[in-house]
N, C-alpha and C. Protein backbone atom coordinates (compact mmCIF):
# COMPACT_ATOMS: atom_id res chain seq x y z
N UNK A 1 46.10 -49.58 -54.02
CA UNK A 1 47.26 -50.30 -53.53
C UNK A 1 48.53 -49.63 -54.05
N UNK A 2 49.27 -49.07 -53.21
CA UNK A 2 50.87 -48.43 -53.01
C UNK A 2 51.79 -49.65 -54.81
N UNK A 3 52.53 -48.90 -55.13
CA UNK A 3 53.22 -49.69 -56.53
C UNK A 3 53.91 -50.58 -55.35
N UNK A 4 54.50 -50.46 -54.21
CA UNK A 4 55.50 -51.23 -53.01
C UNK A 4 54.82 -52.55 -53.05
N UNK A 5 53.81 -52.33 -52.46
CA UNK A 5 52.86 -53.27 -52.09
C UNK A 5 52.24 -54.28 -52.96
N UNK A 6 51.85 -53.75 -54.35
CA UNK A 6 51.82 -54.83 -55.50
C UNK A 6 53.30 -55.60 -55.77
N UNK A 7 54.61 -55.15 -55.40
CA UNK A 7 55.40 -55.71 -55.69
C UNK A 7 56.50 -56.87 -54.61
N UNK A 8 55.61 -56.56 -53.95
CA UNK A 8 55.73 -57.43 -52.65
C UNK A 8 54.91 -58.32 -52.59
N UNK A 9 53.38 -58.44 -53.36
CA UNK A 9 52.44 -59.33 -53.69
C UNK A 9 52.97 -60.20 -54.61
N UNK A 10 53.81 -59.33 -55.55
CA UNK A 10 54.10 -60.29 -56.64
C UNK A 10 54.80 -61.03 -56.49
N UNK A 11 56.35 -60.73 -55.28
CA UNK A 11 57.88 -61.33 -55.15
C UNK A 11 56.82 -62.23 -54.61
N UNK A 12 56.25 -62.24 -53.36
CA UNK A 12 55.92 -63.35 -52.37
C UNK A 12 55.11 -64.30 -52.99
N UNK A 13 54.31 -64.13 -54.22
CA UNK A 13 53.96 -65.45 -55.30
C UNK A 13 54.64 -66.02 -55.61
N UNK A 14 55.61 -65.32 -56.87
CA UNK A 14 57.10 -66.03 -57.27
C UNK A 14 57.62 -67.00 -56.36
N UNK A 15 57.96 -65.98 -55.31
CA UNK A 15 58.64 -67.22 -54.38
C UNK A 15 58.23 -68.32 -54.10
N UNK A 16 56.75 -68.40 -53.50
CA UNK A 16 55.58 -69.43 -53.72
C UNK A 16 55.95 -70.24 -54.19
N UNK A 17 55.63 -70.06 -55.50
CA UNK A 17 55.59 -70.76 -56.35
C UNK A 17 56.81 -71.57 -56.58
N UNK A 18 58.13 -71.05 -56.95
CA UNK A 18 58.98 -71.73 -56.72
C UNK A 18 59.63 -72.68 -55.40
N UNK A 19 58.91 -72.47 -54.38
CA UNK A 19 59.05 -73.16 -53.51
C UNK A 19 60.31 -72.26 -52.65
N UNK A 20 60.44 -71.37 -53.09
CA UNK A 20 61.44 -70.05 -51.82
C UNK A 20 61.06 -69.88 -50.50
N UNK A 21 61.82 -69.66 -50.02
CA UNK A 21 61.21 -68.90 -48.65
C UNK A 21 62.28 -67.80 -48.25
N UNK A 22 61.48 -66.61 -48.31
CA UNK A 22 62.32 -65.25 -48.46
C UNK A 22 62.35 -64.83 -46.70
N UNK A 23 63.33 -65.36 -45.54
CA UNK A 23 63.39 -64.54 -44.17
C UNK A 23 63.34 -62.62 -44.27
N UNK A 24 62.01 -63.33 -43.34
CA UNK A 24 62.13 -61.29 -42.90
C UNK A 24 62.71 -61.03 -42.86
N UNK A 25 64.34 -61.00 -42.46
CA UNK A 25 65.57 -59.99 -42.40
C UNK A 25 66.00 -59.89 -43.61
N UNK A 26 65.10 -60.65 -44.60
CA UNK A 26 66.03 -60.66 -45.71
C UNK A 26 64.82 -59.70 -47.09
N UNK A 27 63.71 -59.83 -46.53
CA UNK A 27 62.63 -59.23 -47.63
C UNK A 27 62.84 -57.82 -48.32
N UNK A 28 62.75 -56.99 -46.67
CA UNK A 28 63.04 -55.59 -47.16
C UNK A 28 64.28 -55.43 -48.14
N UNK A 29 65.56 -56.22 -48.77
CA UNK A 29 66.75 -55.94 -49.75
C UNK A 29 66.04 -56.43 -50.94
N UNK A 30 65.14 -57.97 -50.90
CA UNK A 30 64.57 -58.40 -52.11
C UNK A 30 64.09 -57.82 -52.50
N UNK A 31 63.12 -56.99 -52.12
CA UNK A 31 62.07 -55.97 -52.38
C UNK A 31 62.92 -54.87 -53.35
N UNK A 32 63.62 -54.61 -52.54
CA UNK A 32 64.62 -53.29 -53.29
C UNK A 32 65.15 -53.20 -54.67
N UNK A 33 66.29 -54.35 -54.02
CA UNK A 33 66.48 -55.21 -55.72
C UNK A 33 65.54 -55.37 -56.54
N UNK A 34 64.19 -56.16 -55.84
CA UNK A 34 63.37 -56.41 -57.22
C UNK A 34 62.93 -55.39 -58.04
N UNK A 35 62.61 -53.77 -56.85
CA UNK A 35 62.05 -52.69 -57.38
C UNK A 35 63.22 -52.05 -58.68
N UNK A 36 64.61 -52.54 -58.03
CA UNK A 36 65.79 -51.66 -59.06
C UNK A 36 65.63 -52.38 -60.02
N UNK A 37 65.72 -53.45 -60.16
CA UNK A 37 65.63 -54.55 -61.07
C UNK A 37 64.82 -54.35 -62.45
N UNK A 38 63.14 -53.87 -62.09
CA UNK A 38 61.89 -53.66 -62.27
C UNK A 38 62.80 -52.56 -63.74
N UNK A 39 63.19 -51.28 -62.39
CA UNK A 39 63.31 -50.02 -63.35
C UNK A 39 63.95 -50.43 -64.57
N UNK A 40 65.18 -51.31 -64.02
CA UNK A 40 66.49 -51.48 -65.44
C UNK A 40 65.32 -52.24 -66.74
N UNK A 41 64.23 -53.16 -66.35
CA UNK A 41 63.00 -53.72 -67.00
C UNK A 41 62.86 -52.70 -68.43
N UNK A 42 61.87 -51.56 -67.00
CA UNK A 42 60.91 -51.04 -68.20
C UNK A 42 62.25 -49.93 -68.75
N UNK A 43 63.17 -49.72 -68.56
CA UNK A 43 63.67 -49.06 -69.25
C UNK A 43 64.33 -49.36 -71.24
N UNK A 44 64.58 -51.02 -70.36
CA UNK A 44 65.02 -51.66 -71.82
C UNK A 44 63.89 -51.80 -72.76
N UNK A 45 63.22 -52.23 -72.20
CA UNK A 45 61.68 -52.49 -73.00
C UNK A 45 61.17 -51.34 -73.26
N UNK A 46 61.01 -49.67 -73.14
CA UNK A 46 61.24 -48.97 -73.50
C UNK A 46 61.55 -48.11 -74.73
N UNK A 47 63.24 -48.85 -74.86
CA UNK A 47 63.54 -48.71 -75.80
C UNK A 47 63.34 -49.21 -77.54
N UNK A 48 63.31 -48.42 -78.56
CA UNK A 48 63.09 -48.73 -79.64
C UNK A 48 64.33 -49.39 -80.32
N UNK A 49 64.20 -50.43 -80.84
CA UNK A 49 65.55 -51.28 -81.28
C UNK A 49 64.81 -52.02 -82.90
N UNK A 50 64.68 -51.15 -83.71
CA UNK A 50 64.20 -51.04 -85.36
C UNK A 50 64.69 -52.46 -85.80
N UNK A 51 64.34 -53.13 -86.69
CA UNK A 51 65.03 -54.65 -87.51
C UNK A 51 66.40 -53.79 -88.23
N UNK A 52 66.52 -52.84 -88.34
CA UNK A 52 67.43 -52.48 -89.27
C UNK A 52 68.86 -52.36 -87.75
N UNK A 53 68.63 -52.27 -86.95
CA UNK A 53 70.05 -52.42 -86.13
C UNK A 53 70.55 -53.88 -86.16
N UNK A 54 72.02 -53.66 -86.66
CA UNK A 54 72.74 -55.08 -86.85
C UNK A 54 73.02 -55.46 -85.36
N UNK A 55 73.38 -56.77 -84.82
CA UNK A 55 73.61 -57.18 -83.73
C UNK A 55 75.11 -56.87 -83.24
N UNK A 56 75.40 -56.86 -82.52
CA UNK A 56 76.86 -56.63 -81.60
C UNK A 56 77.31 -58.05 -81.09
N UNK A 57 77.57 -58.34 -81.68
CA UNK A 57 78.40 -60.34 -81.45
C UNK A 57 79.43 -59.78 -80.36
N UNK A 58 80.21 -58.71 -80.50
CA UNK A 58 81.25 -58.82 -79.57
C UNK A 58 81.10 -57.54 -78.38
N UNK A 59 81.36 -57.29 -77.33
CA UNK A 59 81.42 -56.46 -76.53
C UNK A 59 82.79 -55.77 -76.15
N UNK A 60 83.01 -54.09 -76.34
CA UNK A 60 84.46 -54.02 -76.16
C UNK A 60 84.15 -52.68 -75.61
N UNK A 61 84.18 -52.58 -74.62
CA UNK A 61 84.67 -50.99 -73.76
C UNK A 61 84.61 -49.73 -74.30
C-alpha cells in the first residue's frame, strides 16, 4: 500500500470518527495538508531536545 493511500485511510477514520464529513472537492487539499502537516511531525519529533535545554518563555524574531 502507496504511503498516499495509508494516509487517506487514516484522514477518512479520523474524520469518522469525529463525526466529519470531508466533500470530494475538498479531500484531495486535506490530504495534502495532512501529508505537509505529517512532514513538519516527524521532523520535530526527530529532533533531539536533551533535559539540559532551558525553555524559551518568550518568542522574539
Amino acid at each position: 500500500m502507496r504511503e498516499q493511500d495509508k494516509t487517506l485511510t487514516r484522514l477518512e477514520a479520523t474524520a469518522e470518527s469525529l463525526g466529519l464529513a470531508i466533500p470530494d472537492d475538498c479531500l484531495p487539499g486535506v490530504l495534502a495538508n495532512t501529508q505537509l502537516l505529517q512532514g513538519y511531525v516527524d521532523l520535530i519529533c526527530g529532533m533531539s531536545l536533551p533535559d539540559t535545554c532551558l525553555p524559551a518563555y518568550e518568542y522574539q524574531p
